[in-house]
C-alpha atoms as a PDB file:
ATOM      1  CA  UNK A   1     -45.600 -99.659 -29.250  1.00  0.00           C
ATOM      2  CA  UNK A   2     -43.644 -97.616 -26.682  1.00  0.00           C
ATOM      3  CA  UNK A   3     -41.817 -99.254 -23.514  1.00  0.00           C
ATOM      4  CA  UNK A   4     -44.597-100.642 -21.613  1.00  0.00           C
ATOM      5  CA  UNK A   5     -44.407-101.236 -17.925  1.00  0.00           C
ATOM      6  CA  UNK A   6     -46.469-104.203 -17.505  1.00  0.00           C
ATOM      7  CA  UNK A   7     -47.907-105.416 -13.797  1.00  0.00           C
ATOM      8  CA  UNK A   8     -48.184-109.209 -13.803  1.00  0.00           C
ATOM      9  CA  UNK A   9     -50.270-109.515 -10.729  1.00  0.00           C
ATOM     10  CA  UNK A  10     -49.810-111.367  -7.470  1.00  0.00           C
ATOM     11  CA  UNK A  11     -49.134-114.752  -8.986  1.00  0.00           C
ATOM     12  CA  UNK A  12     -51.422-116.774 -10.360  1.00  0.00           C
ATOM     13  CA  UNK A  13     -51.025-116.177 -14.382  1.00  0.00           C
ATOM     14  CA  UNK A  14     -54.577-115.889 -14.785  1.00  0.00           C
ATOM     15  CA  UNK A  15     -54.576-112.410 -12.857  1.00  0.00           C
ATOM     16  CA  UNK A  16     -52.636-110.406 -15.374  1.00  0.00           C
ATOM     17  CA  UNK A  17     -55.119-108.132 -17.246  1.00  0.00           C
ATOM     18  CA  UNK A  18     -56.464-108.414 -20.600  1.00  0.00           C
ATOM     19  CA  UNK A  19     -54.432-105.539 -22.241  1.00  0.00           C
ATOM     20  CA  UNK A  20     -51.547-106.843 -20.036  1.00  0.00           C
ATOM     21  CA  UNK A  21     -50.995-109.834 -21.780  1.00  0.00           C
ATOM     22  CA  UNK A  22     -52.257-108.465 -25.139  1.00  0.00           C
ATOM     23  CA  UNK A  23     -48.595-106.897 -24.644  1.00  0.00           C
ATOM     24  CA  UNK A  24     -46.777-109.480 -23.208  1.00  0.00           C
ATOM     25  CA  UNK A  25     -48.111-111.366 -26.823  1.00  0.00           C
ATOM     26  CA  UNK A  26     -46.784-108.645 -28.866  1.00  0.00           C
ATOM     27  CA  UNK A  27     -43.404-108.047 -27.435  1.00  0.00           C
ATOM     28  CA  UNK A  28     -40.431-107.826 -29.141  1.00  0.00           C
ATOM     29  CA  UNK A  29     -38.363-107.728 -25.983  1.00  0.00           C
ATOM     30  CA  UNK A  30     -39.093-108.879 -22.157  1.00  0.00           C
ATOM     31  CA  UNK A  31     -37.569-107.771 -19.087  1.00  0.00           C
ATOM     32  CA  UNK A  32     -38.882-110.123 -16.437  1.00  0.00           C
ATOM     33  CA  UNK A  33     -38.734-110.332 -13.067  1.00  0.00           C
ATOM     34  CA  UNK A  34     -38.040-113.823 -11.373  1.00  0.00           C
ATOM     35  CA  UNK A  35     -41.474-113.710  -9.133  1.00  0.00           C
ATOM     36  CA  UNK A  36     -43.155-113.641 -12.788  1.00  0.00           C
ATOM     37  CA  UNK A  37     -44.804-116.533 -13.748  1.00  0.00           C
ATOM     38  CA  UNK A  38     -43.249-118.697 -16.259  1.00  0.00           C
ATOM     39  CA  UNK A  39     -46.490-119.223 -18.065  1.00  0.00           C
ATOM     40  CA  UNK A  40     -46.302-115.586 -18.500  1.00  0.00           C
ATOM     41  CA  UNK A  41     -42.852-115.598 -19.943  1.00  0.00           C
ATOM     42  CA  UNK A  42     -43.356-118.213 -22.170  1.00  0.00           C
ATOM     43  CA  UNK A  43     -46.526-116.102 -23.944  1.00  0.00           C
ATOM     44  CA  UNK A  44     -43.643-113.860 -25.177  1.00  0.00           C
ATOM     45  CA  UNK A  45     -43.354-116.516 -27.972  1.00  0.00           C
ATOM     46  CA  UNK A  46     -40.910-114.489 -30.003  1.00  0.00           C
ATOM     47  CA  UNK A  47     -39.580-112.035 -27.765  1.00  0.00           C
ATOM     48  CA  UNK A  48     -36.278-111.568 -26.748  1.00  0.00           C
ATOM     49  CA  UNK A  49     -36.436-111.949 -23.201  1.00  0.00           C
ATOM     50  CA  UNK A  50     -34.108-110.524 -20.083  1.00  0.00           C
ATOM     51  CA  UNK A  51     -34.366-112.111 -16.562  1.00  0.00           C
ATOM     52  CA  UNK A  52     -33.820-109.109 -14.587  1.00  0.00           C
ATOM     53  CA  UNK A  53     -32.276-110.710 -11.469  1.00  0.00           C
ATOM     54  CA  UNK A  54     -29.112-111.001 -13.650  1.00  0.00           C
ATOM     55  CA  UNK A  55     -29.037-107.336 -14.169  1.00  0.00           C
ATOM     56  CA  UNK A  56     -28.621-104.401 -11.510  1.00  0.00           C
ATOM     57  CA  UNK A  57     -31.076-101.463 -11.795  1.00  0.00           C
ATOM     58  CA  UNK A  58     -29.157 -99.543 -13.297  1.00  0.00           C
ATOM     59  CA  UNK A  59     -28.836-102.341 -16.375  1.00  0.00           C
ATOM     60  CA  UNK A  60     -32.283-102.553 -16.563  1.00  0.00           C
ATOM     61  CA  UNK A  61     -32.558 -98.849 -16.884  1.00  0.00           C
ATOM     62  CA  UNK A  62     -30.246 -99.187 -19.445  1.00  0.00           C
ATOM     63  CA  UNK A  63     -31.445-102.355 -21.200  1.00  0.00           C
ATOM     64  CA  UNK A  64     -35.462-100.027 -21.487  1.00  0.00           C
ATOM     65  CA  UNK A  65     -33.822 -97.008 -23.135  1.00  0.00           C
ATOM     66  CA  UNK A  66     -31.860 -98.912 -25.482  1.00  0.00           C
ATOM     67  CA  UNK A  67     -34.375-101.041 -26.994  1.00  0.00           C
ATOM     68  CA  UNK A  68     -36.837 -98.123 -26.415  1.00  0.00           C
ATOM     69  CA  UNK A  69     -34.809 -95.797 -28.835  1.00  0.00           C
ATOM     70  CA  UNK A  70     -34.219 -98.616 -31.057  1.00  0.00           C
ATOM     71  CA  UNK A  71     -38.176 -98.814 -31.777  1.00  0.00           C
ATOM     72  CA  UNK A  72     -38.661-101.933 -30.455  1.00  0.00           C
ATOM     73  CA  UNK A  73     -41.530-103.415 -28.377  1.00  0.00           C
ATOM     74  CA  UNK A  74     -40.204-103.855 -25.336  1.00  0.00           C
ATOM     75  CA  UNK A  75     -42.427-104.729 -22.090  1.00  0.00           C
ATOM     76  CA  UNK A  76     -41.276-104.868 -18.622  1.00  0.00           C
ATOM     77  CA  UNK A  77     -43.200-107.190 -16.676  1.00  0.00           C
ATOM     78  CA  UNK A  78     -43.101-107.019 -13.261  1.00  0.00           C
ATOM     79  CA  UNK A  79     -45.084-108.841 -10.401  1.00  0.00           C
ATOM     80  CA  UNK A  80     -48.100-107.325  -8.759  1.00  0.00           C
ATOM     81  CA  UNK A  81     -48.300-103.720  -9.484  1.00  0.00           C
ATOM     82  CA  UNK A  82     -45.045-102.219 -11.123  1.00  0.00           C
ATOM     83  CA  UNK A  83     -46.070 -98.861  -8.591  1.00  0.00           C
ATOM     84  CA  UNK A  84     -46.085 -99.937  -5.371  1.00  0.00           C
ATOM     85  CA  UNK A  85     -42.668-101.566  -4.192  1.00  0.00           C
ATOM     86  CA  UNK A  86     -42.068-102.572  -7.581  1.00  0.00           C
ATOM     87  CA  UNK A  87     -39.785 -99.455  -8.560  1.00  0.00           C
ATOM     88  CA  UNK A  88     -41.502 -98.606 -11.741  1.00  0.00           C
ATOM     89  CA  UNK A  89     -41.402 -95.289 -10.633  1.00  0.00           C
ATOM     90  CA  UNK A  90     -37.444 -95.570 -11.062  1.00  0.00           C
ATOM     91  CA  UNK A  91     -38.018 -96.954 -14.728  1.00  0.00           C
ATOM     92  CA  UNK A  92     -40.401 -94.840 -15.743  1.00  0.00           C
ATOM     93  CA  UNK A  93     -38.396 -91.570 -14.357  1.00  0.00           C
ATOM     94  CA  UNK A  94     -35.362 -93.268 -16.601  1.00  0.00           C
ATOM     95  CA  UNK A  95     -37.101 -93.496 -19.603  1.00  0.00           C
ATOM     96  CA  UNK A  96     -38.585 -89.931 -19.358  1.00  0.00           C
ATOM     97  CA  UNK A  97     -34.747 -88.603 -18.380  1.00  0.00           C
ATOM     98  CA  UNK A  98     -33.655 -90.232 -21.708  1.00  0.00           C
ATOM     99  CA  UNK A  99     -36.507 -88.549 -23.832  1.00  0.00           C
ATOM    100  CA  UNK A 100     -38.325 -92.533 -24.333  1.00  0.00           C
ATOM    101  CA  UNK A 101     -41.835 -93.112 -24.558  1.00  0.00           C
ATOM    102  CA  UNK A 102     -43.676 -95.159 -22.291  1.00  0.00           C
ATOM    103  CA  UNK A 103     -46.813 -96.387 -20.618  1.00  0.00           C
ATOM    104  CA  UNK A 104     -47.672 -98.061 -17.540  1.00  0.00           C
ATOM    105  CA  UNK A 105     -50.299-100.762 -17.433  1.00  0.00           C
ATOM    106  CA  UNK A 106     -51.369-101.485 -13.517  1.00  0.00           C
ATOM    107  CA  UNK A 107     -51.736-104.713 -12.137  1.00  0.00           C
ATOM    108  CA  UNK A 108     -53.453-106.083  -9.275  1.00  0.00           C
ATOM    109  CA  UNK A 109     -51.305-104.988  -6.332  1.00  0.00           C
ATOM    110  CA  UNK A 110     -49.871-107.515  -3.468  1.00  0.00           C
ATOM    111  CA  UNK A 111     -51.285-105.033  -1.689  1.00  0.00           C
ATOM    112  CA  UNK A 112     -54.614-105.717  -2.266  1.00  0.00           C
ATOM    113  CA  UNK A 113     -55.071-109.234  -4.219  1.00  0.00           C
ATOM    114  CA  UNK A 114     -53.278-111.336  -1.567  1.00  0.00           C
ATOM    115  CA  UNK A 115     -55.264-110.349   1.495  1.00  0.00           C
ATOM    116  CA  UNK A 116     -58.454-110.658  -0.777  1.00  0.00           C
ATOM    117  CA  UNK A 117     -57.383-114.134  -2.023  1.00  0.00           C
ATOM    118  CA  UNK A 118     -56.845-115.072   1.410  1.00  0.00           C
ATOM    119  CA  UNK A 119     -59.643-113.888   2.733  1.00  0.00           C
ATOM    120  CA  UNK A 120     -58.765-111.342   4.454  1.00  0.00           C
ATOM    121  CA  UNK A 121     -60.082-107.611   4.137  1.00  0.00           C
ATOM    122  CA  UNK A 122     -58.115-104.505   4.791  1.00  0.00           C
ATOM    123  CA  UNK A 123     -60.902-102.410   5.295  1.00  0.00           C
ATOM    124  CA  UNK A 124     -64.048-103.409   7.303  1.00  0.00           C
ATOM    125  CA  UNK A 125     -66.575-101.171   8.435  1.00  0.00           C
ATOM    126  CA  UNK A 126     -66.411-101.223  12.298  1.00  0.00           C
ATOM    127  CA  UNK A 127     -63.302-102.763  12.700  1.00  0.00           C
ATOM    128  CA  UNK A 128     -60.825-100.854  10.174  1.00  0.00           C
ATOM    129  CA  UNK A 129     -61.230 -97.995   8.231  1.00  0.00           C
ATOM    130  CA  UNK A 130     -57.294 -96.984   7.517  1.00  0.00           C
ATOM    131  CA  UNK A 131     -54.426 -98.794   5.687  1.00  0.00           C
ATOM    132  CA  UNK A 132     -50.631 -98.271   6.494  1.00  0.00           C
ATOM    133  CA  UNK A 133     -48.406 -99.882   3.897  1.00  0.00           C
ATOM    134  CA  UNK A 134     -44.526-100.528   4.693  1.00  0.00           C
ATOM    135  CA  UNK A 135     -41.361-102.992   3.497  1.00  0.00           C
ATOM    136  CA  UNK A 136     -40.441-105.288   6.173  1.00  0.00           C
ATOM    137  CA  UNK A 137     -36.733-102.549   6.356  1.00  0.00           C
ATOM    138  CA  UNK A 138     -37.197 -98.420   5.943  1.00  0.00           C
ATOM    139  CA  UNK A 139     -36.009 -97.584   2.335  1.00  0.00           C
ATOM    140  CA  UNK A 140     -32.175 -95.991   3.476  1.00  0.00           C
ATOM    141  CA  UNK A 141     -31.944-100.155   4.958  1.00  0.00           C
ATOM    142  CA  UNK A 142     -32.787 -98.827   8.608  1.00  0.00           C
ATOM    143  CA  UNK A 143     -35.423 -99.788  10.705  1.00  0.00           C
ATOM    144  CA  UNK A 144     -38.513 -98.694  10.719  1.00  0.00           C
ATOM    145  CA  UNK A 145     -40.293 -96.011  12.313  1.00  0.00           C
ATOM    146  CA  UNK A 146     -42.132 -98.627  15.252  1.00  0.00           C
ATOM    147  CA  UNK A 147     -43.317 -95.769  17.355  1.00  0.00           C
ATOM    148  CA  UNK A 148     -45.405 -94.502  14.492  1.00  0.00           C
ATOM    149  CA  UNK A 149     -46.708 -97.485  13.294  1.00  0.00           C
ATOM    150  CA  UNK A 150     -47.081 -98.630  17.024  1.00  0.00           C
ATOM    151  CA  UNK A 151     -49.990 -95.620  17.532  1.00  0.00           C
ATOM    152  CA  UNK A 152     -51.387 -95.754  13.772  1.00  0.00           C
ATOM    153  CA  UNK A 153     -55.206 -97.197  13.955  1.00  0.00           C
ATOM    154  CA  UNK A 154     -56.621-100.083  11.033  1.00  0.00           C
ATOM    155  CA  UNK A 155     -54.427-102.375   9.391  1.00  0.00           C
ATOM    156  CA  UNK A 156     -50.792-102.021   8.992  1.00  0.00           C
ATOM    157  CA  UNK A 157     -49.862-104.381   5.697  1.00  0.00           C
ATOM    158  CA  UNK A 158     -45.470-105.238   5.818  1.00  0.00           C
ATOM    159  CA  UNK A 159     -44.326-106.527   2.548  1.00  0.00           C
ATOM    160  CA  UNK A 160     -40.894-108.789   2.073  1.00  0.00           C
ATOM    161  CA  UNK A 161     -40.769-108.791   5.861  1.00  0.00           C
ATOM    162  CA  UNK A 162     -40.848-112.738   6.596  1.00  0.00           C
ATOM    163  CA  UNK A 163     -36.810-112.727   7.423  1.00  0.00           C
ATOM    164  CA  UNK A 164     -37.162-109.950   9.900  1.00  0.00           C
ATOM    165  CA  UNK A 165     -40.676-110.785  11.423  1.00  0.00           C
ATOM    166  CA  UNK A 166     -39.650-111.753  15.022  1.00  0.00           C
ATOM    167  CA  UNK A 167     -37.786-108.637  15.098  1.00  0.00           C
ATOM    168  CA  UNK A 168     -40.946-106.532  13.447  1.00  0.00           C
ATOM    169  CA  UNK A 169     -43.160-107.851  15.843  1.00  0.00           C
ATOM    170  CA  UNK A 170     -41.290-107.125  18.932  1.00  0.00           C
ATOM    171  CA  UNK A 171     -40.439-103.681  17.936  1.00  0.00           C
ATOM    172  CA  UNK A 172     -44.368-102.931  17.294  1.00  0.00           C
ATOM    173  CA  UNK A 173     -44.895-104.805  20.512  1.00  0.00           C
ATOM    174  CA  UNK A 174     -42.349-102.690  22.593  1.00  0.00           C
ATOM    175  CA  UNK A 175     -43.180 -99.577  20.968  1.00  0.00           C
ATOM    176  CA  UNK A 176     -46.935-100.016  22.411  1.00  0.00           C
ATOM    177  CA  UNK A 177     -48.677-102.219  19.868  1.00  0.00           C
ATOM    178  CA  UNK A 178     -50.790-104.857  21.917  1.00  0.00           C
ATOM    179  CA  UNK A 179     -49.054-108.630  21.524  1.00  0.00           C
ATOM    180  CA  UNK A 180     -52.476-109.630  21.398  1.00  0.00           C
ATOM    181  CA  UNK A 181     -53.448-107.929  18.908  1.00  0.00           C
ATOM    182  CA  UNK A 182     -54.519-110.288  15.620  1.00  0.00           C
ATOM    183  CA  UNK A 183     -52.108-110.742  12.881  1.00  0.00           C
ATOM    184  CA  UNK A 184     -51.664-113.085   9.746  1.00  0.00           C
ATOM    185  CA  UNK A 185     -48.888-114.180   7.583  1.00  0.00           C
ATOM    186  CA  UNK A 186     -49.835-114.957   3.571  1.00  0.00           C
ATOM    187  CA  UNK A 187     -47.548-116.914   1.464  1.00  0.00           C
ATOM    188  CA  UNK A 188     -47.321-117.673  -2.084  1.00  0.00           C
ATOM    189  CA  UNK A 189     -51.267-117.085  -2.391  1.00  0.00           C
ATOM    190  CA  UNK A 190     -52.553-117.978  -5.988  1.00  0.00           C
ATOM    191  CA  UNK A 191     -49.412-120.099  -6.041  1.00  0.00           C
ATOM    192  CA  UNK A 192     -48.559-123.828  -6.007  1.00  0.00           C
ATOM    193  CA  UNK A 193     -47.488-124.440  -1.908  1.00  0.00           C
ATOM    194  CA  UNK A 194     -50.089-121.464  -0.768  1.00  0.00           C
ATOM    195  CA  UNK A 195     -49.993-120.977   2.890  1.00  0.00           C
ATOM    196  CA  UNK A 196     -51.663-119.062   5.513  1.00  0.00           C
ATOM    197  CA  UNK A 197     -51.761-118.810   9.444  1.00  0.00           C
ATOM    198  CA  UNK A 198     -53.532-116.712  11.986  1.00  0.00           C
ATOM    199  CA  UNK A 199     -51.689-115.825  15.172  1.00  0.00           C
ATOM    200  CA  UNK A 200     -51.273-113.005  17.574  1.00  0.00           C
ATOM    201  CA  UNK A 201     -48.337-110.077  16.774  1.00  0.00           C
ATOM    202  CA  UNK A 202     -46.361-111.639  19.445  1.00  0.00           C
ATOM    203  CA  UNK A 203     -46.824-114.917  17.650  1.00  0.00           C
ATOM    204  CA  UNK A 204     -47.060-114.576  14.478  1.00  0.00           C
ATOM    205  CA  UNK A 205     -43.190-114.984  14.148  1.00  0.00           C
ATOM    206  CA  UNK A 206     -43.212-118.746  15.471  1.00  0.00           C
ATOM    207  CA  UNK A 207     -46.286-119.219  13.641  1.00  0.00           C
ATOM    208  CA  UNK A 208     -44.961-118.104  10.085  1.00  0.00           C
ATOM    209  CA  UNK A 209     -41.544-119.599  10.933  1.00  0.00           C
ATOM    210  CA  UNK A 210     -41.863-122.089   8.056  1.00  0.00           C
ATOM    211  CA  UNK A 211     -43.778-120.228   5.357  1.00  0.00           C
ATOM    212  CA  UNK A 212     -41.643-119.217   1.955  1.00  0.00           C
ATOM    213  CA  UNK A 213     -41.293-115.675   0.082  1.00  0.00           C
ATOM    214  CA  UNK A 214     -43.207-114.081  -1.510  1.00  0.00           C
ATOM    215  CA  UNK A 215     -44.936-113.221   1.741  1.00  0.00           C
ATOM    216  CA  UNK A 216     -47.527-110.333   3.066  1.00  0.00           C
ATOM    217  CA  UNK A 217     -47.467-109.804   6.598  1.00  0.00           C
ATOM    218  CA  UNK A 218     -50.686-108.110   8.301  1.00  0.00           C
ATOM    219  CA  UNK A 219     -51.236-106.706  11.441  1.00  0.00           C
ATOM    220  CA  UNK A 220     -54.761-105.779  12.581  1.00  0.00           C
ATOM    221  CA  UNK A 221     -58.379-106.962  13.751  1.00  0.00           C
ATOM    222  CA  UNK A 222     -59.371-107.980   9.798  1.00  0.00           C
ATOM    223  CA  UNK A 223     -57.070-110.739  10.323  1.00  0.00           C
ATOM    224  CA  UNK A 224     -59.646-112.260  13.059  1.00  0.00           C
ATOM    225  CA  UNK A 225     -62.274-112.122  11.403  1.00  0.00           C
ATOM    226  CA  UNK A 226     -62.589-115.484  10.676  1.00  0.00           C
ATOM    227  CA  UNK A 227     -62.505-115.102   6.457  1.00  0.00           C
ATOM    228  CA  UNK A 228     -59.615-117.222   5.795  1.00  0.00           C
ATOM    229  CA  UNK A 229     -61.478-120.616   7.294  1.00  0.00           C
ATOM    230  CA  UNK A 230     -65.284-119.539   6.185  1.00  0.00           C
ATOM    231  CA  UNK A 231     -63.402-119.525   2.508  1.00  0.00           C
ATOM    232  CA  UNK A 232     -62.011-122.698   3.107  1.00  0.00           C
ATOM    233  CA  UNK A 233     -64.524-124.712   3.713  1.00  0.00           C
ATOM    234  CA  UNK A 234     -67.107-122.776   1.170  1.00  0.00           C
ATOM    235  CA  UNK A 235     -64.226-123.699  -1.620  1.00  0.00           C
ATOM    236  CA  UNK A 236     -64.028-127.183  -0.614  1.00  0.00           C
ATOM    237  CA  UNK A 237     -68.058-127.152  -0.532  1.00  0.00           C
ATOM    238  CA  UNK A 238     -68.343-125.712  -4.080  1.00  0.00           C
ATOM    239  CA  UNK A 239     -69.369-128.224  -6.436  1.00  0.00           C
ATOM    240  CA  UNK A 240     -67.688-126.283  -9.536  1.00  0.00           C
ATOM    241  CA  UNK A 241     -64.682-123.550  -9.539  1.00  0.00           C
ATOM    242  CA  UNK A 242     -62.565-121.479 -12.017  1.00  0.00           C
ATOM    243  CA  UNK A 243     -59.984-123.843 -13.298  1.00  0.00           C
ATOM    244  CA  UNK A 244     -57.297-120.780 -11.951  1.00  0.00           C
ATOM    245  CA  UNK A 245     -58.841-120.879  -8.288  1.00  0.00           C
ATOM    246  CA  UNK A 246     -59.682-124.756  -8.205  1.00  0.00           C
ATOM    247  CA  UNK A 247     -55.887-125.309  -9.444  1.00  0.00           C
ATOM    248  CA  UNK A 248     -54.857-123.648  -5.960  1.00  0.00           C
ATOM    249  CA  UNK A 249     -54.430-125.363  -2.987  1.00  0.00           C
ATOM    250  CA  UNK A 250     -56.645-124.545  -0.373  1.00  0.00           C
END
């Protein structure tokens, strides 16, 4: 087995795929991330396994080469999709620098799995037909480009923008995005403590105030739809669930 970088999914254990954990089984060493589940971890029976929040990027680089040259079967598990905001690319452009095979196995994205957990669609004919995806600060650890984002039509999705939201919001706001315009903050969906609220942009901030990381921030009419309740109440209705959905809190 080459390196293997491994998306664990949004949460929930049960939403790593098939050949996912196939590899996670197999592994001789794991790199983890801390948002990983540690029902995932502990599938890695006989692996040795590296928390990555004890190591810099650079170390992790390292740590994948190493044990890549060495033959061994290493997996780095990462939550939600290692491709999008989960620098995989970084990894991956390591181990091809250093002449290492690897593979990339997808997993379902933040960006998509928690608003569709929640209840909430990106995409909905009529109301939003374009997706903008951005981190909660601009990738050189500026701000972000509001009066862009301000004009863009559909849904904007923020990721690991909780800390900064009431500044967020009132940059979209002053920039020309409408304060009344819906938004919705999703936390720790799939996961024990679960939350999410409705609000307006201009306040979503107060709303959110006491809701945990990991959190997905989105802006847009699919937030108003009224999903998130109608999903509610049909879960508390259903007479029998999946033991991974009726395990979360509703």
């Amino acid at each position: 087995m080459t390196v293997v970088i491994v998306g664990a999914g949004p949460g929930d254990p049960g939403l790593i795929t098939v050949r996912g954990l196939e590899l996670v089984e197999a592994a001789e060493v794991l790199v983890y991330d801390r948002l990983v589940s540690a029902e995932l971890v502990a599938k890695a029976c006989d692996a040795e396994l590296v928390a990555r929040d004890e190591l810099t990027q650079r170390q992790v680089n390292d740590v994948l080469v190493r044990e890549g040259r060495r033959g061994r079967a290493v997996v780095r598990l990462k939550g939600g999709d290692p491709f999008v905001f989960g620098r995989g690319g970084e990894e991956a452009a390591a181990l091809a620098a250093a002449g290492v095979a690897f593979e990339v196995v997808p997993g379902l994205s933040t960006l998509t799995a928690v608003p569709a957990l929640a209840g909430i669609p990106l995409t909905h004919r009529g109301t939003s037909a374009q997706v903008t995806v951005v981190t909660g600060t601009a990738g050189d650890g500026g701000d972000l480009d509001y009066a862009h984002l301000a004009v863009t039509p559909g849904t904007l999705v923020i990721f690991m923008g909780l800390r900064r939201l009431e500044s967020i919001a009132r940059n979209l706001i002053s920039s020309g995005r409408s304060a009344a315009e819906p938004a919705a903050a999703i936390s720790k969906v799939s996961l024990p403590g679960e939350r999410v609220v409705v609000a307006t942009l201009g306040s979503i901030a107060a709303a959110a105030a006491r809701l945990e990381s990991p959190a997905v921030v989105i802006v847009g009419a699919v937030a108003a739809l009224g999903l998130v309740d109608s999903a509610r109440e049909l879960q508390r209705a259903a007479p029998t669930r999946v033991a991974s959905v009726a395990n979360r809190p509703s």
